[in-house]
Protein backbone atom coordinates (compact mmCIF):
# COMPACT_ATOMS: atom_id res chain seq x y z
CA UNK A 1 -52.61 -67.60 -37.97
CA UNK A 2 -52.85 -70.23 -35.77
CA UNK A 3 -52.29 -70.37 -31.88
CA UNK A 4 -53.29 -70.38 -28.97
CA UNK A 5 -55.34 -67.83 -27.41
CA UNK A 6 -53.67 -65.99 -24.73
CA UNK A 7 -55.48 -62.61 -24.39
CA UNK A 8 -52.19 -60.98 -24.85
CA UNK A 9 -51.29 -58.90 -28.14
CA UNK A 10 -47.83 -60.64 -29.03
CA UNK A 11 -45.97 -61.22 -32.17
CA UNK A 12 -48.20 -63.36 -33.22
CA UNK A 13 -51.05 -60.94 -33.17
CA UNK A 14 -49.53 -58.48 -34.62
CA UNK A 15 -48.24 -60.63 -37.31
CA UNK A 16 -51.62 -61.91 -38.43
CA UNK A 17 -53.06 -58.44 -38.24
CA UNK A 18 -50.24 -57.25 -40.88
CA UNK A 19 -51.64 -59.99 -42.98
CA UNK A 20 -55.00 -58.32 -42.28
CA UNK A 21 -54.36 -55.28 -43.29
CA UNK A 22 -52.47 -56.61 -46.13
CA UNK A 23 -55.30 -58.42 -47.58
CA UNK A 24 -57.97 -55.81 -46.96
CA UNK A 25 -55.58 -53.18 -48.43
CA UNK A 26 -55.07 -51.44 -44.86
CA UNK A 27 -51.71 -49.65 -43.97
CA UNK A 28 -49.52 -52.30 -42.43
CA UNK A 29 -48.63 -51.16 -39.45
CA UNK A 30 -50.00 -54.50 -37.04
CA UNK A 31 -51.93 -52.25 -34.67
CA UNK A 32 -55.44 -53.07 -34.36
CA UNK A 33 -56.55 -49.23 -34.54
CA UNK A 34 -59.68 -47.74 -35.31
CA UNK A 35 -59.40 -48.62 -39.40
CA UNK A 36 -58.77 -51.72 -38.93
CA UNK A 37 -61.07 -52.79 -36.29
CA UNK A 38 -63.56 -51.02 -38.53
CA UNK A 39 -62.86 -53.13 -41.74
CA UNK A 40 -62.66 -56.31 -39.28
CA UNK A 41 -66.61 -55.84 -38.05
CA UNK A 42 -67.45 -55.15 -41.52
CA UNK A 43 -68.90 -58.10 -42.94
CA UNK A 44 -66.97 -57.12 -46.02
CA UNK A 45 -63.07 -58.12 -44.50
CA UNK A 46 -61.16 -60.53 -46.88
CA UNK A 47 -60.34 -63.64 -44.55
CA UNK A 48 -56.10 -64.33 -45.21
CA UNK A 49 -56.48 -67.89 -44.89
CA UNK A 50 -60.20 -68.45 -46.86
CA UNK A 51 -57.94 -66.31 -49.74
CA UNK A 52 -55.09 -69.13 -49.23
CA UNK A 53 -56.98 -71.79 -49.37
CA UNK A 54 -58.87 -70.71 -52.82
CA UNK A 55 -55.15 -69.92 -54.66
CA UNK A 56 -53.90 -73.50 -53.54
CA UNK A 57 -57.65 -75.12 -54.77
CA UNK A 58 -56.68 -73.56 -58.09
CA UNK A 59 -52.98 -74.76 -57.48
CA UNK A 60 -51.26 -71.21 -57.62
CA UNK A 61 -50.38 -71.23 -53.65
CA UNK A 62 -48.47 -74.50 -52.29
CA UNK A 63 -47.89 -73.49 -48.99
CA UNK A 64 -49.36 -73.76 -45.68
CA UNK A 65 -52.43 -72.24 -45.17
CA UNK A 66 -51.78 -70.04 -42.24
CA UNK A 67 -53.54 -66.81 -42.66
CA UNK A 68 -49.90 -64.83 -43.07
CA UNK A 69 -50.43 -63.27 -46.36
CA UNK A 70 -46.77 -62.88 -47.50
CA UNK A 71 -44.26 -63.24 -50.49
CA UNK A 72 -45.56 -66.37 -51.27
CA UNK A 73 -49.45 -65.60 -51.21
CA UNK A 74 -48.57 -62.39 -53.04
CA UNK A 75 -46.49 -64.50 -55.63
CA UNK A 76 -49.54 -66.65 -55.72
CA UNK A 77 -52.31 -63.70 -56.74
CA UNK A 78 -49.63 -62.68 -59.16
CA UNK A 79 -49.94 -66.12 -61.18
CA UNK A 80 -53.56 -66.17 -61.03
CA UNK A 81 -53.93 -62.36 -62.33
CA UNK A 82 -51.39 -63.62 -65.27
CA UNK A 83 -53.75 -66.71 -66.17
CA UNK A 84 -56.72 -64.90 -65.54
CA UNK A 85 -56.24 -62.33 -68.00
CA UNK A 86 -55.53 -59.11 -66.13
CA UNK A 87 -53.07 -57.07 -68.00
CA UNK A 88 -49.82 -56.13 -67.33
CA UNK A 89 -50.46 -53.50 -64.88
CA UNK A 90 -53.54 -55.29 -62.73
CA UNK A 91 -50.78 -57.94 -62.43
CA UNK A 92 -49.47 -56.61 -59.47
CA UNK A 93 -50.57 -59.06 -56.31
CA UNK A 94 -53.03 -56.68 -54.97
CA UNK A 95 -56.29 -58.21 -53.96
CA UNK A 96 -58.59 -55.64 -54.84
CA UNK A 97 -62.47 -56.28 -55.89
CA UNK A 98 -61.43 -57.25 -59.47
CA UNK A 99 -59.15 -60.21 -58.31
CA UNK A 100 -61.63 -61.10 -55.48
CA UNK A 101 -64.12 -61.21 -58.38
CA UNK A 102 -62.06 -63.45 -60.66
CA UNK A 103 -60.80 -65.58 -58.14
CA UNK A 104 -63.89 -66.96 -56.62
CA UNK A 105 -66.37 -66.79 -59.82
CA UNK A 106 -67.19 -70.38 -60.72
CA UNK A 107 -64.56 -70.60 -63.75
CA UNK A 108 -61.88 -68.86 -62.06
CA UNK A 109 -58.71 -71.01 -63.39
């Protein structure tokens, strides 16, 4: 999400860390508790927006990239499971290691 920084946890916060969580399969709550401040100094957190940006370089996402993972980013992962050849059931928007995988190997389509 972009904004401006104003050292206060507003709506904005807590929206982009619901997209956070969402991405990094987190509950979605938009609290920045321990599990989530965990996954975030990781090294191994799944970056909303870098995700974005990948789906709309393949041409499955063709809105803003804004970091807030929602209907349409999900809709996106969706199509590019389908093309990709997940089955039926892996088809399903998540963005676990398998999509991550697919979508950023050099002949992801």
């Amino acid at each position: 999400m972009f904004g401006e920084i104003s050292g206060t946890f507003d709506k904005a916060t807590a929206t982009a860390v619901k997209s956070f969580q969402r991405v990094n399969r987190l509950t979605v709550d938009g609290k920045a508790g321990p599990a989530t401040m965990a996954k975030l100094e990781s090294g191994s957190a799944v970056n909303p927006m870098e995700v974005q940006q990948r789906l709309k370089d393949l041409n499955y996402y063709d809105g803003d990239v804004d970091g807030n993972f929602g209907a349409l980013s999900v809709s996106a992962v969706k199509a590019f499971q389908k093309a990709n050849g997940f089955d039926k059931k892996q088809v399903n928007g998540v963005l676990n290691s398998a999509t991550l995988n697919a979508l950023y190997a050099a002949d992801a389509k």
